[in-house]
Structure formats: structure tokens, C-alpha cells
C-alpha atoms as a PDB file:
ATOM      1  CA  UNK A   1     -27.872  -3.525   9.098  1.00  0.00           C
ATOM      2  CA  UNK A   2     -24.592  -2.767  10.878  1.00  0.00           C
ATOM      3  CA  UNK A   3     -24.695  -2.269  14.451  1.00  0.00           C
ATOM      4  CA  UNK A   4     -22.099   0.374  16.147  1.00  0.00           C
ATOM      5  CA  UNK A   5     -20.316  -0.666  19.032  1.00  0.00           C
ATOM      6  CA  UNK A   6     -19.170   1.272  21.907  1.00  0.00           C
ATOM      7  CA  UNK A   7     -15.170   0.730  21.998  1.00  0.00           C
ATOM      8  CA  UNK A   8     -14.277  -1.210  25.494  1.00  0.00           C
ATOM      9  CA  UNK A   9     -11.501   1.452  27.556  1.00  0.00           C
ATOM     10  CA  UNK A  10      -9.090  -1.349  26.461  1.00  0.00           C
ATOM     11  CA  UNK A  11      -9.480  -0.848  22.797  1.00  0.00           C
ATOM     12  CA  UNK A  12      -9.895   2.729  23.593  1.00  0.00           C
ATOM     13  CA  UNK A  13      -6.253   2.750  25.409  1.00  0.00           C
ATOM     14  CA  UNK A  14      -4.485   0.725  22.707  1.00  0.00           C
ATOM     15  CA  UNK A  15      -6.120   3.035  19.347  1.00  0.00           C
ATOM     16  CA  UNK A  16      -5.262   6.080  21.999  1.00  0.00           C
ATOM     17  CA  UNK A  17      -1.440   5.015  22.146  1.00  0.00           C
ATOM     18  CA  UNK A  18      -1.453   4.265  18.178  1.00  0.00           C
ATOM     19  CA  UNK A  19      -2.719   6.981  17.206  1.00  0.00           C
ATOM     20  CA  UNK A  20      -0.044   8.654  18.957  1.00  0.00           C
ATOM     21  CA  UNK A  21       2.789   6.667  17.748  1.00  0.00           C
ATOM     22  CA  UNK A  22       1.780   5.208  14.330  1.00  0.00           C
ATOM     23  CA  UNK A  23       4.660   6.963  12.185  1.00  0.00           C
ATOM     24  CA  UNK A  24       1.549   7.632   9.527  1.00  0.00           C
ATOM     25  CA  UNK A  25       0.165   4.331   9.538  1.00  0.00           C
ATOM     26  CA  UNK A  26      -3.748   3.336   9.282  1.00  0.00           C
ATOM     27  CA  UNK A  27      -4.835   0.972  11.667  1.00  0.00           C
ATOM     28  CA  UNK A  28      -6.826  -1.643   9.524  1.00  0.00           C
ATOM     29  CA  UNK A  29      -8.252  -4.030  12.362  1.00  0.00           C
ATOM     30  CA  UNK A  30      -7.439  -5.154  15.841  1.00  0.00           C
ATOM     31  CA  UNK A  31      -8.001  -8.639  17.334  1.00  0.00           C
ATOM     32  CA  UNK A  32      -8.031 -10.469  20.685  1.00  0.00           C
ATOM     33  CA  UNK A  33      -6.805 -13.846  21.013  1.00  0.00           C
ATOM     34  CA  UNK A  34      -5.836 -16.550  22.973  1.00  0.00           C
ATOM     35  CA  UNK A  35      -2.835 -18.524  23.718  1.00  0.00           C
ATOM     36  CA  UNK A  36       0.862 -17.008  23.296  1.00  0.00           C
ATOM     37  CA  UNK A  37      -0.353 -13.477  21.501  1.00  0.00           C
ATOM     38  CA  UNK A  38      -2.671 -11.526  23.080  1.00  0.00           C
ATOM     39  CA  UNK A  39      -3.317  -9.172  20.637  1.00  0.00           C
ATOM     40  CA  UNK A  40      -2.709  -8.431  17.248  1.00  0.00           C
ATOM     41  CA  UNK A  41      -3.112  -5.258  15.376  1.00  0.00           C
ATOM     42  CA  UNK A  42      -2.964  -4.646  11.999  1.00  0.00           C
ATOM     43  CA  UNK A  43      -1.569  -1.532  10.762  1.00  0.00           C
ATOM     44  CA  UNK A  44      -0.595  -0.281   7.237  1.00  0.00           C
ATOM     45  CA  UNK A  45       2.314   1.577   7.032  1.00  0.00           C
ATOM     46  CA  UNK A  46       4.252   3.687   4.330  1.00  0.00           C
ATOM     47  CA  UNK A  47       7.374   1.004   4.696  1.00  0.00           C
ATOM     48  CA  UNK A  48       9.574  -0.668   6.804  1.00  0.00           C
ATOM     49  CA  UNK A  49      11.027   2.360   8.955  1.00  0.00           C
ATOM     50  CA  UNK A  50       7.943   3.509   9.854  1.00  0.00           C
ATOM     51  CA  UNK A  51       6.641   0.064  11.366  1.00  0.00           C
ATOM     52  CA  UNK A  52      10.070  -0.199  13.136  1.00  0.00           C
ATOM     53  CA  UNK A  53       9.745   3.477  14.271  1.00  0.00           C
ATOM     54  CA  UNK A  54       6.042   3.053  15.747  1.00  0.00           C
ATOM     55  CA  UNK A  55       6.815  -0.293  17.262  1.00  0.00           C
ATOM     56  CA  UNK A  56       9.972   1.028  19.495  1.00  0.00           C
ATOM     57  CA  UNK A  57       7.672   3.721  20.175  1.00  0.00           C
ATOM     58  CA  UNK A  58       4.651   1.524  21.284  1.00  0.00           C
ATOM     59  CA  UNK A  59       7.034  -0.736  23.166  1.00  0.00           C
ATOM     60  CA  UNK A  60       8.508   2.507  25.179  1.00  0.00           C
ATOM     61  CA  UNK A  61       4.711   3.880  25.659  1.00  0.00           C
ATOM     62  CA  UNK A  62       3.277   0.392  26.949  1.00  0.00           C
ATOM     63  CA  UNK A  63       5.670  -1.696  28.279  1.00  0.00           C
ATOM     64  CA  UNK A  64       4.817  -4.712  25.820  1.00  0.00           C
ATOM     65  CA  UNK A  65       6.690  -5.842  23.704  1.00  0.00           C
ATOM     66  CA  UNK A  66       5.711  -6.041  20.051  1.00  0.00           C
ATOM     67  CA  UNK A  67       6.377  -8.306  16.673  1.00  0.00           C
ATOM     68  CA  UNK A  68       6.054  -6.811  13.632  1.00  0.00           C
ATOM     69  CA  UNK A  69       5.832  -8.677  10.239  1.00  0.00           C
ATOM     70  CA  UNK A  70       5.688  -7.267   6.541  1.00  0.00           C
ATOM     71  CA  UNK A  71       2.947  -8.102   4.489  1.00  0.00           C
ATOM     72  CA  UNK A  72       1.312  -8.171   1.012  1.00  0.00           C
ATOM     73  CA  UNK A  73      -2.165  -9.175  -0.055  1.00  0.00           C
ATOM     74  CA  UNK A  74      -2.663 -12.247  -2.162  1.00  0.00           C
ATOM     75  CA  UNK A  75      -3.013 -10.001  -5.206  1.00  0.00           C
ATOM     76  CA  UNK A  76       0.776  -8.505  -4.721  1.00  0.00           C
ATOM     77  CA  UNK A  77       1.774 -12.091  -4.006  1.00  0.00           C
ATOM     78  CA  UNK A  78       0.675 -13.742  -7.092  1.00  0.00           C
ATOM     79  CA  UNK A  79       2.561 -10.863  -8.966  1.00  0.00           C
ATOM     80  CA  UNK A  80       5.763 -11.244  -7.013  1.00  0.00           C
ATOM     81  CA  UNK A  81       5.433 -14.961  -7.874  1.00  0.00           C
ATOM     82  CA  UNK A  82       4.520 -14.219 -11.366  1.00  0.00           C
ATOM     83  CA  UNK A  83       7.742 -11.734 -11.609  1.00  0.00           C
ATOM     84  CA  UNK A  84       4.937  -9.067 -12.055  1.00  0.00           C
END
């Protein structure tokens, strides 16, 4: 059985500011960590421009700076490898 959580105000802050600035992406998870990232959020977006577009936004909103990097699942991988 799943148990729901009450979000913390920080989570609540940070899907508050997405929300606002995501450029139609989907957040997919969000993560706390430790060492030289604090946080890492993973968003889908509809391409490239719109993950540039949300994360000058974001950095203008917060006042954090932000990394973002392109992905694929392994399935999309394998076919780009393949020449799928």
C-alpha cells in the first residue's frame, strides 16, 4: 500500500516556481542530494528550447543557477546505437 506524503514548503516552493516556468514540461521526479548538487529535478520537455527557456526562467525566479542535460531512455539509446 502506498502511503501519501505531505510535500515539505521546500518541495512545495520549487514545484510552485516550475509550474510557473516549465515552458510545457512534466516534472517526472525531484531529488535531494549531497555533495556539489543540491538538487536535481527531472523534467520532460517538448525539446531543447523549451528546457533552455524554463531554465533562464528558473534561474531569474530563484537566484540558482541551473544545469540542464538532454536525455533519452535506454530504449531510444539502443535504437540510436542500432541506427534505429
Amino acid at each position: 500500500m502506498t502511503q501519501l506524503q505531505t510535500p515539505t514548503s521546500a518541495q512545495l516552493k520549487l514545484r510552485g516556481a516550475l509550474q510557473k516556468q516549465l515552458a510545457g514540461g512534466k516534472v517526472e521526479a525531484g531529488y535531494a542530494l549531497l555533495g556539489e548538487t543540491d538538487v536535481v529535478v527531472i523534467v520532460d520537455f517538448p525539446g531543447v528550447k523549451e528546457a533552455m527557456k524554463a531554465s533562464v526562467e528558473l534561474t531569474k525566479l530563484l537566484g540558482i543557477s541551473f544545469t540542464t542535460a538532454p536525455a533519452v531512455t535506454m530504449e531510444e539509446f539502443d535504437e540510436l546505437i542500432e541506427g534505429g
